[in-house]
N, C-alpha and C. Protein backbone atom coordinates (compact mmCIF):
# COMPACT_ATOMS: atom_id res chain seq x y z
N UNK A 1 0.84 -1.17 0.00
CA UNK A 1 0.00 0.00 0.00
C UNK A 1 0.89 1.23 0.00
N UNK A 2 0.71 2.22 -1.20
CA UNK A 2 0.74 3.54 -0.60
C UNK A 2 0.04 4.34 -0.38
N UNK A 3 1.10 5.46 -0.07
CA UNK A 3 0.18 6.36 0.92
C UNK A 3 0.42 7.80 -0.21
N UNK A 4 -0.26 8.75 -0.69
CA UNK A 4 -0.30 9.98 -1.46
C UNK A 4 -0.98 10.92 -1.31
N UNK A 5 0.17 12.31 -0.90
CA UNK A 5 -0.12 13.42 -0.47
C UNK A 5 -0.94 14.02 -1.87
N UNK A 6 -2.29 15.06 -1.57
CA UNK A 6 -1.98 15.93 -2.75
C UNK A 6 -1.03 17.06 -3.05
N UNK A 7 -1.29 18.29 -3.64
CA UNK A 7 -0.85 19.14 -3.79
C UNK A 7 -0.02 20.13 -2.90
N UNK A 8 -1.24 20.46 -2.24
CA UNK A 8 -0.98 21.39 -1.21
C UNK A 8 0.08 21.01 -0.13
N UNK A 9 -0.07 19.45 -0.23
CA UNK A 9 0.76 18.77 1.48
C UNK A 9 2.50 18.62 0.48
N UNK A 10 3.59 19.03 1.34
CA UNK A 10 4.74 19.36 1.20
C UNK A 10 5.64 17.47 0.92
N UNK A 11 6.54 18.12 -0.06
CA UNK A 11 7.36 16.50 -0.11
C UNK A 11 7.92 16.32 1.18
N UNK A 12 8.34 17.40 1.81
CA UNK A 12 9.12 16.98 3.37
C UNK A 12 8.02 16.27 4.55
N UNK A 13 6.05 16.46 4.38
CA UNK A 13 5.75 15.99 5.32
C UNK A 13 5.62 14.40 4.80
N UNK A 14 5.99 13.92 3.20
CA UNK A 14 5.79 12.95 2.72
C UNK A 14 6.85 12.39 3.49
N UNK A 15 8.09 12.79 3.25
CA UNK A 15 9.79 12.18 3.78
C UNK A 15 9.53 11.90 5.28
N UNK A 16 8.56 13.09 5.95
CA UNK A 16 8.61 12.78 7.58
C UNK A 16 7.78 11.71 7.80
N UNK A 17 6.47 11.40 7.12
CA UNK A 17 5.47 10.26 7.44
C UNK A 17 6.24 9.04 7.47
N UNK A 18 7.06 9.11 5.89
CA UNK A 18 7.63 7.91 5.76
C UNK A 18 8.73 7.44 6.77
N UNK A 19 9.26 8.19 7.18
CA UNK A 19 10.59 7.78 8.26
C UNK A 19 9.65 7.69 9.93
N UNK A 20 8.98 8.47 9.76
CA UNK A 20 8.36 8.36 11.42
C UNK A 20 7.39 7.04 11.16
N UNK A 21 6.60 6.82 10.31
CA UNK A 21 5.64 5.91 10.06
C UNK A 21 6.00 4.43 9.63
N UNK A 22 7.13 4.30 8.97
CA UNK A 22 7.51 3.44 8.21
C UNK A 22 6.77 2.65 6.92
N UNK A 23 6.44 3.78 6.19
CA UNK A 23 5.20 3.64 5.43
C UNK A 23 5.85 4.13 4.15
N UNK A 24 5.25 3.98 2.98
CA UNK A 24 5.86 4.39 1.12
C UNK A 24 4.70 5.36 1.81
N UNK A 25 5.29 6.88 1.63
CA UNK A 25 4.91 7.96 1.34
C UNK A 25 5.06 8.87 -0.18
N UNK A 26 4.22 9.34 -1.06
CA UNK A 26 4.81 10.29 -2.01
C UNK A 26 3.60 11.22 -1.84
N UNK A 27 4.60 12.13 -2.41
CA UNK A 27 4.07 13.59 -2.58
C UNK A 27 3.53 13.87 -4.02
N UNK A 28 2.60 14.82 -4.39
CA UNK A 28 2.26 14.70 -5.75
C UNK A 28 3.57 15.31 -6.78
N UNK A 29 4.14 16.30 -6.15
CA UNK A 29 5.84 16.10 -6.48
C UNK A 29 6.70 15.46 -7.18
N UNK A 30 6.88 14.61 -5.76
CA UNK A 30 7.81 13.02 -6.02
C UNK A 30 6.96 12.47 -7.11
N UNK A 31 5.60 12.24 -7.41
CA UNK A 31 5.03 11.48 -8.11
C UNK A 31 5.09 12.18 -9.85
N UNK A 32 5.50 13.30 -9.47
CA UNK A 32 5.34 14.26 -11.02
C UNK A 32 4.09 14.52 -11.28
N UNK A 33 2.92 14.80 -10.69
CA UNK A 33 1.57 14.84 -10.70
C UNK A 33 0.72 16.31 -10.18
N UNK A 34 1.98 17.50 -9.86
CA UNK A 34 1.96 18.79 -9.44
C UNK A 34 1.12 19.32 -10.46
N UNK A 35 1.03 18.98 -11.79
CA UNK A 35 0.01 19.84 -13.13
C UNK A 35 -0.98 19.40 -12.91
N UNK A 36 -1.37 18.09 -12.11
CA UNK A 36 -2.76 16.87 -12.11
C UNK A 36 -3.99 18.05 -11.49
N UNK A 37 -5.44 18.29 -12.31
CA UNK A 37 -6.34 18.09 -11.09
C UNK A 37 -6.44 17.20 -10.07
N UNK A 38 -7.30 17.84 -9.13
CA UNK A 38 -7.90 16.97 -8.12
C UNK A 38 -8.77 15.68 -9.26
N UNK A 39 -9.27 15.63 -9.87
CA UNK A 39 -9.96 14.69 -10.46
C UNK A 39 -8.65 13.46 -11.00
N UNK A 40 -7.73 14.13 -11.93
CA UNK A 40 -7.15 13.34 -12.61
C UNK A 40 -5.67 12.55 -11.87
N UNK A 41 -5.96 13.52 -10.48
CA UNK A 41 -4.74 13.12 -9.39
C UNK A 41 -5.63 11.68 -8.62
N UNK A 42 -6.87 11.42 -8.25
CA UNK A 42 -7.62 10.54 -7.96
C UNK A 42 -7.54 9.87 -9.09
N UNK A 43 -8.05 9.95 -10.41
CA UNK A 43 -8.08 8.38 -11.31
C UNK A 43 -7.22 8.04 -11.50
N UNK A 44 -6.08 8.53 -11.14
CA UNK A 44 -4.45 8.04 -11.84
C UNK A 44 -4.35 6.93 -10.14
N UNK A 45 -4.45 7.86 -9.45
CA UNK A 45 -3.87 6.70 -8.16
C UNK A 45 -5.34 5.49 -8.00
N UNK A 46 -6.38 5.49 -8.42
CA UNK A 46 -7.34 5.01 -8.16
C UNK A 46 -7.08 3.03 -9.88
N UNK A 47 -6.42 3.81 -10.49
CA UNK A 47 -6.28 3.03 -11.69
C UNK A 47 -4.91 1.98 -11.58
N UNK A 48 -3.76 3.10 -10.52
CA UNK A 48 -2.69 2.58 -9.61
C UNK A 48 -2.91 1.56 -9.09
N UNK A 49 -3.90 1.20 -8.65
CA UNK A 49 -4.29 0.01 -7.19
C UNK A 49 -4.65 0.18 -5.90
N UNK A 50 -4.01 -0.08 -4.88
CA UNK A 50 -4.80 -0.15 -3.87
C UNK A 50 -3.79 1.65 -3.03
N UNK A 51 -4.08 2.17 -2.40
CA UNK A 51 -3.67 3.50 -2.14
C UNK A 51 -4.64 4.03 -0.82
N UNK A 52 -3.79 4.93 -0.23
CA UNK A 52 -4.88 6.27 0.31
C UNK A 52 -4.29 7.90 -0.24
N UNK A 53 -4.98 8.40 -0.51
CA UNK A 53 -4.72 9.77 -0.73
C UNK A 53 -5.43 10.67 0.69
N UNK A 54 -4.15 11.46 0.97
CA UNK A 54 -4.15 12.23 1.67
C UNK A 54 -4.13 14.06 1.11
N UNK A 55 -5.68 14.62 1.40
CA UNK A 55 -5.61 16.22 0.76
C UNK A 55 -6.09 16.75 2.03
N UNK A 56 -5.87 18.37 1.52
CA UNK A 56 -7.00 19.01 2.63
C UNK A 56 -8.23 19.55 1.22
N UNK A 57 -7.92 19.20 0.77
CA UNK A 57 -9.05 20.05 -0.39
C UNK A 57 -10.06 18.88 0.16
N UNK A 58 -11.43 20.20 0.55
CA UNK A 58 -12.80 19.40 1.37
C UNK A 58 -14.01 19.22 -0.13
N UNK A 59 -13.52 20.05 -1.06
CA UNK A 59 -13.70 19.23 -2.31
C UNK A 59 -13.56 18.27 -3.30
N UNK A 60 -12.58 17.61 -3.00
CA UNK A 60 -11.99 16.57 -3.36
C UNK A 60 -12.61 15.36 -4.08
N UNK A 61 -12.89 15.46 -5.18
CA UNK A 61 -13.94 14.40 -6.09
C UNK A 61 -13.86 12.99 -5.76
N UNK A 62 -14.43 13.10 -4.17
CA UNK A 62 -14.55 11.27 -4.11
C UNK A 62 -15.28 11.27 -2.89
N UNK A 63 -15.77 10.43 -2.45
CA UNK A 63 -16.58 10.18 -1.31
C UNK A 63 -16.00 8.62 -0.49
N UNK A 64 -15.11 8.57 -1.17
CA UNK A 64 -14.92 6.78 -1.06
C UNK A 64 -13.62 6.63 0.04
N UNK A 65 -14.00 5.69 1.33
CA UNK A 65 -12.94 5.64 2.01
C UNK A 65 -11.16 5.92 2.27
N UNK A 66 -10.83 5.82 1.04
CA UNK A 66 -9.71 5.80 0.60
C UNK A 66 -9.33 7.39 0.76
N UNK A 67 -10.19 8.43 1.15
CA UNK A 67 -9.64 9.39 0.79
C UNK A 67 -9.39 9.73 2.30
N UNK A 68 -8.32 10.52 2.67
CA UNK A 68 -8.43 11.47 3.67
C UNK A 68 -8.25 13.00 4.01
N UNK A 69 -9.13 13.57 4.51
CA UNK A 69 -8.54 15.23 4.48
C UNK A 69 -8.17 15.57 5.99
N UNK A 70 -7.60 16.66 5.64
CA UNK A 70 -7.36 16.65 6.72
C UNK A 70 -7.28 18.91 7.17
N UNK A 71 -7.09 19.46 8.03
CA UNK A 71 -7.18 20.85 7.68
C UNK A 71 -5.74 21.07 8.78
């Protein structure tokens, strides 16, 4: 499983999750996905496999567990 920041959330809190958490963290960054909507940043990781995405955008085109926001 990974774990994927959107936009807004920084590659360094990706680097900190992953070392404090011991978890595959990326950032939309690291992922090259910084041009992505919110829509096309979800079907790309959703087409990926199994994942959570982590945004604060409370718009965020999904309703489906997998997502988390956070403020």
């Amino acid at each position: 499983m990974e774990i994927w920041l959107d936009n807004q959330l920084s590659s360094l809190f990706a680097k900190l999750m992953q070392a404090e958490c011991n978890l595959i963290v990326k950032s939309a960054f690291i992922l090259k996905h910084q041009h992505l909507s919110d829509i096309e940043i979800y079907l790309y990781a959703k087409k990926s496999g199994y994942f959570i995405l982590i945004t604060k955008d409370a718009d965020f085109p999904s309703t489906n567990s997998e997502i988390i926001f956070i403020e």
